[in-house]
Structures are given as C-alpha cells and as structure tokens.
Protein backbone atom coordinates (compact mmCIF):
# COMPACT_ATOMS: atom_id res chain seq x y z
CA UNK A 1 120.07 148.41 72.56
CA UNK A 2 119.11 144.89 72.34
CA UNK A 3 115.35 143.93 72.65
CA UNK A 4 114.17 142.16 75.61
CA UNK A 5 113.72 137.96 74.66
CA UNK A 6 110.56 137.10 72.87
CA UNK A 7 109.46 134.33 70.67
CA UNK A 8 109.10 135.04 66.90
CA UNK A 9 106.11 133.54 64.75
CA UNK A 10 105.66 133.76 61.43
CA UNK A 11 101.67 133.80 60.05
CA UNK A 12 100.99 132.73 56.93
CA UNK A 13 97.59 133.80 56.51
CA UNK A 14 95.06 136.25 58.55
CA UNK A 15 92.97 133.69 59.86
CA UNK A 16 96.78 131.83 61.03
CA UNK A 17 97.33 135.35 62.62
CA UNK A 18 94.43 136.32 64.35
CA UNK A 19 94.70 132.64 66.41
CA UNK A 20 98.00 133.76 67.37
CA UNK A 21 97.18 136.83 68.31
CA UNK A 22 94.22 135.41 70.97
CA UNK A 23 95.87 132.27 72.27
CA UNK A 24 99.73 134.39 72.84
CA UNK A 25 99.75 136.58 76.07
CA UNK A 26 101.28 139.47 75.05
CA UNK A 27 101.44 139.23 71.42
CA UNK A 28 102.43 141.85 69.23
CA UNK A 29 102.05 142.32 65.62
CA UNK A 30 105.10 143.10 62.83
CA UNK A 31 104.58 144.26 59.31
CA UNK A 32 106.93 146.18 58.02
CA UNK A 33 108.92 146.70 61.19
CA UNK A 34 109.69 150.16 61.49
CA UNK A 35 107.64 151.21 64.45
CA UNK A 36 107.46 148.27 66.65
CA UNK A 37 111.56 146.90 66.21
CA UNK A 38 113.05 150.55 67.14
CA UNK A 39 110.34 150.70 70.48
CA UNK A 40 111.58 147.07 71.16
CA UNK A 41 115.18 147.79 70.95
CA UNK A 42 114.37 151.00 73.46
CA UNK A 43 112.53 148.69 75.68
CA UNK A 44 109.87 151.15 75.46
CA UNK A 45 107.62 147.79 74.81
CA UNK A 46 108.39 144.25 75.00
CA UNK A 47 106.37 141.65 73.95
CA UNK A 48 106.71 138.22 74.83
CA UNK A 49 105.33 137.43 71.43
CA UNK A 50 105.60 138.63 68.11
CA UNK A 51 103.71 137.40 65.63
CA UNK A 52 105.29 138.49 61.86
CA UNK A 53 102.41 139.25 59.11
CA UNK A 54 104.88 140.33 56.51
CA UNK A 55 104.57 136.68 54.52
CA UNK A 56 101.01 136.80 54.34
CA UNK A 57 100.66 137.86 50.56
CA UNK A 58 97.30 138.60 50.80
CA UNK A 59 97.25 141.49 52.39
CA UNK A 60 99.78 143.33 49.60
CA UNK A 61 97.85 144.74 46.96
CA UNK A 62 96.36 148.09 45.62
CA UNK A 63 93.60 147.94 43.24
CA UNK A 64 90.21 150.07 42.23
CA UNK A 65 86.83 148.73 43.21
CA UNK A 66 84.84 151.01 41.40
CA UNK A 67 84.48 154.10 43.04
CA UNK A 68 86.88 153.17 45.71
CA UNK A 69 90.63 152.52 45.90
CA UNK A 70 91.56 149.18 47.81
CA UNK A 71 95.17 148.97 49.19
CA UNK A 72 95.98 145.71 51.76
CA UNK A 73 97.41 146.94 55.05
CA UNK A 74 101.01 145.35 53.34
CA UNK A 75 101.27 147.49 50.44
CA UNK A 76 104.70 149.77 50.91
CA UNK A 77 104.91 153.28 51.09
CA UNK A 78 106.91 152.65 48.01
CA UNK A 79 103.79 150.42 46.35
CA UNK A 80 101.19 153.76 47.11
CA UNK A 81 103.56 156.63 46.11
CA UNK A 82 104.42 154.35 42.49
CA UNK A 83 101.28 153.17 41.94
CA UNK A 84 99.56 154.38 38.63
CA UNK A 85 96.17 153.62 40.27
CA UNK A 86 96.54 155.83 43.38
CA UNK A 87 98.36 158.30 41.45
CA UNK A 88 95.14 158.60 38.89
CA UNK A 89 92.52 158.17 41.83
CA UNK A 90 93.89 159.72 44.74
CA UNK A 91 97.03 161.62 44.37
CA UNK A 92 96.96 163.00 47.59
CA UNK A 93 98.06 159.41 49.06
CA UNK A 94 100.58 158.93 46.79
CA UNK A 95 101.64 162.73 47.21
CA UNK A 96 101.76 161.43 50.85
CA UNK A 97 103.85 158.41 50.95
CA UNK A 98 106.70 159.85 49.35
CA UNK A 99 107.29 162.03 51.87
CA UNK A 100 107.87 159.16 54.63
CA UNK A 101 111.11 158.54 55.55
CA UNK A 102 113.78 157.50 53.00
CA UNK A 103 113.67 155.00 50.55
CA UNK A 104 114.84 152.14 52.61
CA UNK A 105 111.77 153.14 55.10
CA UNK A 106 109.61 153.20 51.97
CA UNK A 107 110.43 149.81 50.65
CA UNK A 108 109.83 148.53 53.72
CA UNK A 109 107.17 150.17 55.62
CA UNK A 110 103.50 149.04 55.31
CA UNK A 111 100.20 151.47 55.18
CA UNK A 112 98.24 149.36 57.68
CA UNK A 113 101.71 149.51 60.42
CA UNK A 114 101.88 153.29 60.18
CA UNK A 115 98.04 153.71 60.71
CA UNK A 116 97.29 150.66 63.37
CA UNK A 117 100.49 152.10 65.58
CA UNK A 118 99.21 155.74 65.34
CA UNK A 119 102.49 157.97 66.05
CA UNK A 120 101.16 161.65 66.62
CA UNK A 121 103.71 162.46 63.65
CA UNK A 122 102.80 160.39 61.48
CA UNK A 123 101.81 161.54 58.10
CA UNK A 124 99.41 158.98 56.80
CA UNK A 125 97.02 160.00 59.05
CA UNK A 126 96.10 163.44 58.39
CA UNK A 127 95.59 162.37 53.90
CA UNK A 128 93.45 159.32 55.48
CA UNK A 129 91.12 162.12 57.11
CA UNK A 130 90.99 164.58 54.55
CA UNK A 131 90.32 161.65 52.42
CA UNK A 132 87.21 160.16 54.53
CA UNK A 133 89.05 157.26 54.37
CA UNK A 134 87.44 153.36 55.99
CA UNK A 135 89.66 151.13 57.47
CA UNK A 136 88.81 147.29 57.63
CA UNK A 137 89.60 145.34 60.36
CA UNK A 138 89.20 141.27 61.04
CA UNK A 139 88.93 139.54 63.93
CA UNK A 140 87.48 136.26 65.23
CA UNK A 141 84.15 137.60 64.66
CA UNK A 142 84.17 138.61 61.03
CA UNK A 143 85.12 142.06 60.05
CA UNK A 144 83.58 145.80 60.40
CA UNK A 145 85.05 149.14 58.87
CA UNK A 146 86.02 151.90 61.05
CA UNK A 147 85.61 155.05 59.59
CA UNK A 148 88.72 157.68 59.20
CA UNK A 149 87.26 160.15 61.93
CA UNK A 150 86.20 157.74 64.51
CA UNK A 151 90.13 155.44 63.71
CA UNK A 152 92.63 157.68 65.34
CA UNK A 153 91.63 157.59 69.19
CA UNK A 154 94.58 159.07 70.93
CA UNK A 155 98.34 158.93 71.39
CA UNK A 156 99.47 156.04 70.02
CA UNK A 157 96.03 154.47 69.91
CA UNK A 158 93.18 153.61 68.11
CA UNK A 159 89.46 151.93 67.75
CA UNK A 160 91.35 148.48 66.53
CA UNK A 161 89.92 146.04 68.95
CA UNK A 162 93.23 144.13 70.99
CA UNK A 163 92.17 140.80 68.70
CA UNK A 164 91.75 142.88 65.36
CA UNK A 165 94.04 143.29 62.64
CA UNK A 166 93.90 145.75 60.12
CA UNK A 167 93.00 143.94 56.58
CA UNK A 168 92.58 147.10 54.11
CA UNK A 169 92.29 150.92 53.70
CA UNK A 170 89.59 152.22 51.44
CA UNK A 171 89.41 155.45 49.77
CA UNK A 172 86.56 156.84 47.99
CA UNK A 173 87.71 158.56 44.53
CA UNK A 174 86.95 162.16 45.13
CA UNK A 175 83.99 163.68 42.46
CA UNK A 176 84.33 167.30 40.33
CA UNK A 177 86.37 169.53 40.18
CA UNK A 178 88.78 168.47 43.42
CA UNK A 179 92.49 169.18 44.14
CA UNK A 180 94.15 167.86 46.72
CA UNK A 181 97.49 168.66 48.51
CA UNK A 182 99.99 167.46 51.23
CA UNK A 183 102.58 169.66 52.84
CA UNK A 184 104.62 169.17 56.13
CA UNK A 185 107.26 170.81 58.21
CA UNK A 186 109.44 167.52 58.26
CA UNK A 187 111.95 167.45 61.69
CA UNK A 188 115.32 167.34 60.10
CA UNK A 189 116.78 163.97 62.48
CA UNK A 190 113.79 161.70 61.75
CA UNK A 191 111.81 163.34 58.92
CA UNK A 192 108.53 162.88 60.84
CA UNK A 193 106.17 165.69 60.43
CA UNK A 194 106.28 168.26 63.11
CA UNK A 195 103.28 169.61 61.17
CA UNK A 196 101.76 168.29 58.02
CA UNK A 197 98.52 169.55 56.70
CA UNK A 198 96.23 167.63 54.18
CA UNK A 199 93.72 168.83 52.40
CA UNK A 200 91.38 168.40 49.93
CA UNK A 201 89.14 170.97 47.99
CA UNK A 202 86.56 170.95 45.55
CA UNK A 203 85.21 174.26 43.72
CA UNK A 204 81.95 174.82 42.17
CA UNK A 205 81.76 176.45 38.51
CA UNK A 206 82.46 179.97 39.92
CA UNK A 207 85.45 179.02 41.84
CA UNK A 208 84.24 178.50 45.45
CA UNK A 209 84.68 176.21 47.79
CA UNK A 210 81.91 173.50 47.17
CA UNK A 211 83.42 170.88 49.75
CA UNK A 212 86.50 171.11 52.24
CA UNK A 213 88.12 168.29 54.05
CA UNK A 214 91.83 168.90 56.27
CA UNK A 215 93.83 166.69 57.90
CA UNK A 216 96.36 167.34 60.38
CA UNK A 217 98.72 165.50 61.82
CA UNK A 218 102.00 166.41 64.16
CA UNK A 219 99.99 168.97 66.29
CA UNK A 220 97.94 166.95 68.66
CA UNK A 221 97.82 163.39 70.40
CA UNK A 222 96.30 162.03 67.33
CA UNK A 223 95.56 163.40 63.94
CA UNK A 224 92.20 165.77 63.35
CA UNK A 225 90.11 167.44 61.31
CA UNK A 226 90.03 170.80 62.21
CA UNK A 227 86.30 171.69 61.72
CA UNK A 228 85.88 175.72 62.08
CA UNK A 229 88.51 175.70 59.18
CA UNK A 230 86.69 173.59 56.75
CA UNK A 231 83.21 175.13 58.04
CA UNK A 232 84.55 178.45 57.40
CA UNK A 233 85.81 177.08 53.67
CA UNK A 234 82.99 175.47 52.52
CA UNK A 235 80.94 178.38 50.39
CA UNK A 236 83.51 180.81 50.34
CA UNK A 237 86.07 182.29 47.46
CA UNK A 238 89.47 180.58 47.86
CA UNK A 239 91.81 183.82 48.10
CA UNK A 240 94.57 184.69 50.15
CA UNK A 241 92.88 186.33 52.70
CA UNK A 242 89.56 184.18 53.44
CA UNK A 243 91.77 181.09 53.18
CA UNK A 244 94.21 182.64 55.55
CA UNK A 245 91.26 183.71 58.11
CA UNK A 246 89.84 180.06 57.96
CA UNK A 247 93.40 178.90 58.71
CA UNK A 248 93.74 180.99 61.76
CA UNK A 249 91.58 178.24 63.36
CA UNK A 250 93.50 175.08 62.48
CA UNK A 251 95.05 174.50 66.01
CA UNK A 252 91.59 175.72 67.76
CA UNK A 253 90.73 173.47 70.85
CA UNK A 254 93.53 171.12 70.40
CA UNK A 255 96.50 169.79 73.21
CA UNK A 256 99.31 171.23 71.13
CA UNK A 257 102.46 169.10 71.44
CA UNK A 258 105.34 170.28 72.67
CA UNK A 259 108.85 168.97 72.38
CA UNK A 260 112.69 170.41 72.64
CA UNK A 261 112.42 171.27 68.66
CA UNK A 262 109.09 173.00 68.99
CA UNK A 263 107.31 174.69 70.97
CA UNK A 264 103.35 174.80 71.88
CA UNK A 265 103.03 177.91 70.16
CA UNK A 266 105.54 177.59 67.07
CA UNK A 267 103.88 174.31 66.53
CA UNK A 268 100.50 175.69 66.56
CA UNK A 269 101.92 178.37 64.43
CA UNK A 270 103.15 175.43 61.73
CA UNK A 271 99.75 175.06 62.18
CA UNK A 272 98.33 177.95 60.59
CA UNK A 273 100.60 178.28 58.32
CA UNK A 274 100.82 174.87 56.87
CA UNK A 275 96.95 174.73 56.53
CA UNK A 276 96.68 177.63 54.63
CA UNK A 277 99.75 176.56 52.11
CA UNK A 278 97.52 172.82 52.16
CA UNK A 279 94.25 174.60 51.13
CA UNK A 280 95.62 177.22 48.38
CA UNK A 281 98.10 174.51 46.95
CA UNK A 282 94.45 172.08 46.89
CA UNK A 283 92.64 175.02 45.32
CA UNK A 284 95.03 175.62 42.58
CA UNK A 285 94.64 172.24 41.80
CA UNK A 286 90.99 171.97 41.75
CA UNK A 287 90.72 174.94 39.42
C-alpha cells in the first residue's frame, strides 16, 4: 500500500530535531526505517510529519567509557553485532543483533528505532534488561537516563516523553566470572522472536549462581524480567534440574500473547523452555 501524504524533513542535528519534533503536529521520527515505513504503508499510523534523523552523524557511534559501553541510538544492528568493542564487553548484544532480521534489515536498522518503537517481539529488548541497560534521552529540557526496567512501558510504548528522542544506550561491562546468552524461537515469515530469552549469569568460585539477570521478550505486551526465576537462581547450583525448576516460573503473572502461530499456552511453554536453554547456555559460559 501507499502511505497516506506527509511532509518529509530531514534534521541535521538533535537540537535541529527536537524543534521539529515540538513545533510539527503530528510529527514522527525515522531512523533506520524499518518499523515506522511498513506501519505507514499499512496505514496503521500516519503522520503528517516525519522528521528523518538518519543524517545526523552524531548519534552513530559505539565506543567504551570506562566501565560502560556507549552506542548512539544510529549505530546498525550490523555496527553492534561487528563491533570488536561490544563483542569484548558485552557479547550478549552483539550475540543479539545478529539475530535481527536479515542483513539488509541489519545494515539498515538502528538500536535506538528498535528500542524507542517497542514491538512486543522485538529482541533488543529482553539483552537490554538482562543487561541493566540506561537509555538517554534529550529533549528541550536537557537530558535524563531511563533505566532498562522502568523503559519498556507497554505494547508498543515506552517512558520516552512525546518531545524526547533517544540519544544513547549504555551498558555496564558485566564483573567476574559472567556468561551471557541469547536464544529465541524466531517466527519463520518475519524472523521476530515469538520467544527469546536473555540472560546473564555470574558464578561464584564453587560454581553457583552469584548474580542472575533474564530478559524476555515475545511473551508479553512488553519485554520483562521475570523475577521468581532469577530469585530462585541467585545462590543456587546451576544444574539441569534447579535451573529447570527456576524456569518453570518464567511466564508467571504475565498477559501471554496469543496469535494464529502460537498459542497462550505454547508460547508460555517457549517460555520455559527457552529460559532454561538462556540460563544453562549463560552458565556454561560463565564457568
């Protein structure tokens, strides 16, 4: 289908952006283009503005600030899975972004588009929570970071303000002995994750679980950390069975989604299954 009229503008910087973004009724925002083109071209939103940030240079970078790995809401998939910093730092993001899409979606698509639009299948979202990641966002005002578990509000939403753009995602370099993993039942038309567990474990110098942190995303309206699971990791031996019994719990108090490919129950299920594949795979690591 053919999008609805709108007027295109191209920023050139942030500040060039965010004054577009308050004076335009309407406006929406396009990095990389893969979310918001495809819902224009459905009709399922259209803007009467759209105001382009893929110019705006600035904002494409990945670098280490100490402790912390820095990557502009413009760096590609592609940029994050190939990048020798994230790979050193924080696999698990890298491990991530190669399994979005294809390679034309990964040359193309930004971090900071797939997090600020917030699709329930996503698959950024659920290594950004298991990574306690902080999200940066600027508006007229100056800017404030959002942390990972207060980011992802709902379907399709999040805490992004409606005159905020998201600048940067930064990850804190996991400590000790930490492994991390990513694994997803991928739908076989689109590739989005019908369930796709993160996780990320760290073991103490007998081999149990010092610190556990999961991420799931595909199951719910938004991505979660499912807390009885990590509660009922943390302190315990990483085997087969107490990892599996922890698992049991990764759908637990959550509005399953439920679709024509899967059901409520498979998908809680997925679920279960995929969390306790996350946490051993994470474990194995980390030893």
């Amino acid at each position: 289908m053919i999008p609805a009229p709108f007027e295109y503008h191209r920023a050139s910087s942030v500040t060039e952006a965010l004054q577009l973004l308050t004076t335009l009724p309407e406006a929406k925002l396009l990095a990389g283009g893969h979310s918001l083109l495809p819902m224009m071209k459905l009709r399922l939103v259209s803007p009467t503005h759209v105001v382009d940030l893929g110019r705006i240079e600035a904002l494409r970078f990945i670098r280490r600030d100490g402790q912390v790995v820095v990557a502009g809401a413009l760096a590609t998939h592609w940029m994050v899975e190939s990048s020798d910093v994230v790979r050193g730092a924080v696999p698990l993001l890298a491990e991530t972004a190669a399994k979005i899409g294809d390679v034309q979606v990964r040359n193309a698509g930004t971090i900071g588009g797939s997090l600020a639009h917030a699709d329930p299948a996503a698959d950024y979202p659920a290594a950004i929570l298991a990574l306690d990641a902080q999200m940066v966002a600027q508006s007229p005002r100056g800017r404030r970071t959002i942390p990972a578990g207060e980011f992802f509000t709902g379907l399709f939403s999040t805490a992004l303000a409606s005159d905020e753009i998201l600048v940067e995602v930064r990850i804190p370099v996991p400590s000790g002995a930490t492994g991390s993993a990513y694994l997803k039942f991928a739908h076989p038309a689109s590739g989005f994750a019908v369930v796709g567990v993160a996780a990320v474990i760290t073991v103490d110098a007998q081999g149990r679980c010092a610190d556990a942190r999961v991420g799931v995303t595909g199951v719910g309206p938004a991505a979660y950390r499912p807390a009885r699971v990590e509660a009922q990791l943390k302190g315990a031996a990483l085997d087969d069975k107490t990892v599996g019994a922890a698992a049991e719990h990764a759908a637990e108090g959550v509005n399953v989604n439920e679709d024509l490919f899967a059901s409520a129950e498979y998908r809680a299920h997925l679920a279960r299954v995929f969390t306790k594949r996350a946490v051993l795979a994470a474990a194995q690591k980390a030893r």
